[in-house]
C-alpha atoms as a PDB file:
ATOM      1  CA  UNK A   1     -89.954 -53.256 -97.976  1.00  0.00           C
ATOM      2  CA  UNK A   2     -89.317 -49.544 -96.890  1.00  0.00           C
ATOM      3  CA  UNK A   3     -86.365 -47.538 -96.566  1.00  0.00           C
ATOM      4  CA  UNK A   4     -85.831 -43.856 -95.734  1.00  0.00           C
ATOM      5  CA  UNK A   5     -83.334 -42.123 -97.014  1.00  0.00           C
ATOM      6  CA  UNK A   6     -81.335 -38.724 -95.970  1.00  0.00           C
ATOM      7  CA  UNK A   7     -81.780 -36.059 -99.340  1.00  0.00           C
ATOM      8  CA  UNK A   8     -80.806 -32.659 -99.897  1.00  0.00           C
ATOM      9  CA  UNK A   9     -84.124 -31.392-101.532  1.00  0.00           C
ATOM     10  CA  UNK A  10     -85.220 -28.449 -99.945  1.00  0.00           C
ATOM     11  CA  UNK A  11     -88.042 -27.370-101.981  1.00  0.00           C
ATOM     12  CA  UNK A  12     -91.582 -29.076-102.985  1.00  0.00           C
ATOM     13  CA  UNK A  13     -90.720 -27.910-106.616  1.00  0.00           C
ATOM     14  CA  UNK A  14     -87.696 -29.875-106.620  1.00  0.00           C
ATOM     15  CA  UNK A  15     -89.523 -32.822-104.089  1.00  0.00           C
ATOM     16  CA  UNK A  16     -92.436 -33.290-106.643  1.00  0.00           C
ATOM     17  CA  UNK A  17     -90.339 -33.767-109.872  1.00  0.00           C
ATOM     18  CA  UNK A  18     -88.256 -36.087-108.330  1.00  0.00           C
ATOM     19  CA  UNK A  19     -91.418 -37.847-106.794  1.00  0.00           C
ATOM     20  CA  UNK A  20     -93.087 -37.987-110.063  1.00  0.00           C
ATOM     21  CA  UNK A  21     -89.810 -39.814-111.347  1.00  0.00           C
ATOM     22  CA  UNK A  22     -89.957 -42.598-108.944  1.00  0.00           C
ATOM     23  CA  UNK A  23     -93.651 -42.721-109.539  1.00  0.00           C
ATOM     24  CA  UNK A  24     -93.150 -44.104-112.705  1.00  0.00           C
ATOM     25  CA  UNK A  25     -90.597 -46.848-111.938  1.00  0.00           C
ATOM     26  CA  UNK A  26     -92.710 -47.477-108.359  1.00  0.00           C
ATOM     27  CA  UNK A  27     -96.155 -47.200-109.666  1.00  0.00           C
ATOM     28  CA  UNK A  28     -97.270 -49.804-106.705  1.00  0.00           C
ATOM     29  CA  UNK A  29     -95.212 -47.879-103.833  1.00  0.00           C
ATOM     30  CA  UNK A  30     -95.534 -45.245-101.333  1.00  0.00           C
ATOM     31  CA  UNK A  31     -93.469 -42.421-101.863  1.00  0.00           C
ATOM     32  CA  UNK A  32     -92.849 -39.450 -99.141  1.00  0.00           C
ATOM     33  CA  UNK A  33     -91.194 -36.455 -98.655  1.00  0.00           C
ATOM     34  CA  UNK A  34     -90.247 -34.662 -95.199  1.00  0.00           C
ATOM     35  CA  UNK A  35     -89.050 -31.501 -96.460  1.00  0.00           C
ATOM     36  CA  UNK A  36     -89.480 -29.763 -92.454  1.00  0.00           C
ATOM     37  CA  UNK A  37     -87.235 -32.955 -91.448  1.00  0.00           C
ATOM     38  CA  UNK A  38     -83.624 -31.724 -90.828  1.00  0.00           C
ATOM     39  CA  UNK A  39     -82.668 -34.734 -92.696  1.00  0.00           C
ATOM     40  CA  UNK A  40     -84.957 -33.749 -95.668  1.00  0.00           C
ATOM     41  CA  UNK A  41     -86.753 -37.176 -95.724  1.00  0.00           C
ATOM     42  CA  UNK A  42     -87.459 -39.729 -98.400  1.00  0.00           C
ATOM     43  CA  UNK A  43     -89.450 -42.301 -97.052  1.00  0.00           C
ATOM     44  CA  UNK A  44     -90.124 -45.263 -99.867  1.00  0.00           C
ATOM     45  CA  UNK A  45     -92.437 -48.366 -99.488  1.00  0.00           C
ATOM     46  CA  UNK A  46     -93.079 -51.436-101.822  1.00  0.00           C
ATOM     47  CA  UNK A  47     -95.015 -54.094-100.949  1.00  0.00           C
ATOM     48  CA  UNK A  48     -95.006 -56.560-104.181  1.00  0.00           C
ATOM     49  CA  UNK A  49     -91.455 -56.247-105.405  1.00  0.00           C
ATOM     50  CA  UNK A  50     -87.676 -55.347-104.186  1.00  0.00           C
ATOM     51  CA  UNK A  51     -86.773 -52.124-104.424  1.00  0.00           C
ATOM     52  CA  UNK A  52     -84.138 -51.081-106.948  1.00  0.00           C
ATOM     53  CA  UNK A  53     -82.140 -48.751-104.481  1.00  0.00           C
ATOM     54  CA  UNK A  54     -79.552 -48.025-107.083  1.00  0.00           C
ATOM     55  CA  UNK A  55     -82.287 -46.594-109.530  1.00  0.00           C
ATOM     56  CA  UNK A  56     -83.662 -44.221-106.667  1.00  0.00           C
ATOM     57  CA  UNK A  57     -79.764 -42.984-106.135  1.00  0.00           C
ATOM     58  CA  UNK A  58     -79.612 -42.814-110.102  1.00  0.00           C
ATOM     59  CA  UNK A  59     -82.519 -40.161-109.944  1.00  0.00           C
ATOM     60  CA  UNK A  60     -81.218 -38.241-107.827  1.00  0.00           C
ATOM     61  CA  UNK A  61     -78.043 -38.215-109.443  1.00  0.00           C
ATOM     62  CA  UNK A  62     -79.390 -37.583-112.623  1.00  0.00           C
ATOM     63  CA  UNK A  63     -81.309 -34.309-111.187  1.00  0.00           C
ATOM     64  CA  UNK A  64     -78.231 -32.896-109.068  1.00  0.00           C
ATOM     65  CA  UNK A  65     -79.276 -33.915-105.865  1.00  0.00           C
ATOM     66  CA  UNK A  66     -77.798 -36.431-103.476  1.00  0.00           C
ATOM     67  CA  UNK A  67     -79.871 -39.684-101.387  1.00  0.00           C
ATOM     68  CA  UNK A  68     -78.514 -41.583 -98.675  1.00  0.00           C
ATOM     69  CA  UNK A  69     -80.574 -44.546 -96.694  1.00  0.00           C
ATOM     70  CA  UNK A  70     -80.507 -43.765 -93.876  1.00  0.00           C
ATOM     71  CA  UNK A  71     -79.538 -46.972 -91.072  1.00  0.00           C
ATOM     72  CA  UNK A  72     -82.287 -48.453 -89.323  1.00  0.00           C
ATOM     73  CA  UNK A  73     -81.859 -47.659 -85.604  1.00  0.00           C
ATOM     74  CA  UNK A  74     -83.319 -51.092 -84.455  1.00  0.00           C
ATOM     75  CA  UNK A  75     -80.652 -52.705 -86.665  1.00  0.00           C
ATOM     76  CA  UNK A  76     -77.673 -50.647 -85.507  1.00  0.00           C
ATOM     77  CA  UNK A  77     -78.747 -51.231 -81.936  1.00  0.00           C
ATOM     78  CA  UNK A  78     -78.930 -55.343 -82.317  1.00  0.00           C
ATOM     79  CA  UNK A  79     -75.607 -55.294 -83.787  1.00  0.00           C
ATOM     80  CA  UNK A  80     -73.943 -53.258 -81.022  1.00  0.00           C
ATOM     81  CA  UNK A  81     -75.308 -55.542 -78.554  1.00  0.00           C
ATOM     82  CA  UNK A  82     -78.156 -52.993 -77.195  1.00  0.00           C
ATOM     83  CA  UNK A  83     -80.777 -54.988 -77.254  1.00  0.00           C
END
């Protein structure tokens, strides 16, 4: 599973605490940040269990910041009848 989500981190300070948060509750997953991204990217994969988006919001909330998935164009396309 992977999502990518919209953040308002700007800095790596503030991108590598948060990381080193969701480390620990997705030791198995990839975690990325886009920080030149307009969007200010959080890109999350885990391959051996669902992902606990709530927790990943939590974080954020927790540390001031604010994380929205962002929509999967492929999806958004199929359900406006695009493709």
């Amino acid at each position: 599973m992977v999502e990518v989500f919209k953040t308002n981190i700007s800095r790596k300070r503030e991108a590598n605490a948060i990381y080193k948060q969701l480390k620990k509750c997705f030791a198995d997953g990839k975690i990325s940040f886009d920080l030149d991204d307009c969007e200010r990217i959080l890109r999350v994969e885990c391959a051996t269990h669902i992902m606990d988006i709530e927790k990943i919001l939590a974080i954020f909330a927790e540390n001031g910041f604010t994380c929205a998935i962002l929509p999967d164009d492929t999806q958004s396309e199929n359900l406006n009848g695009k493709l």
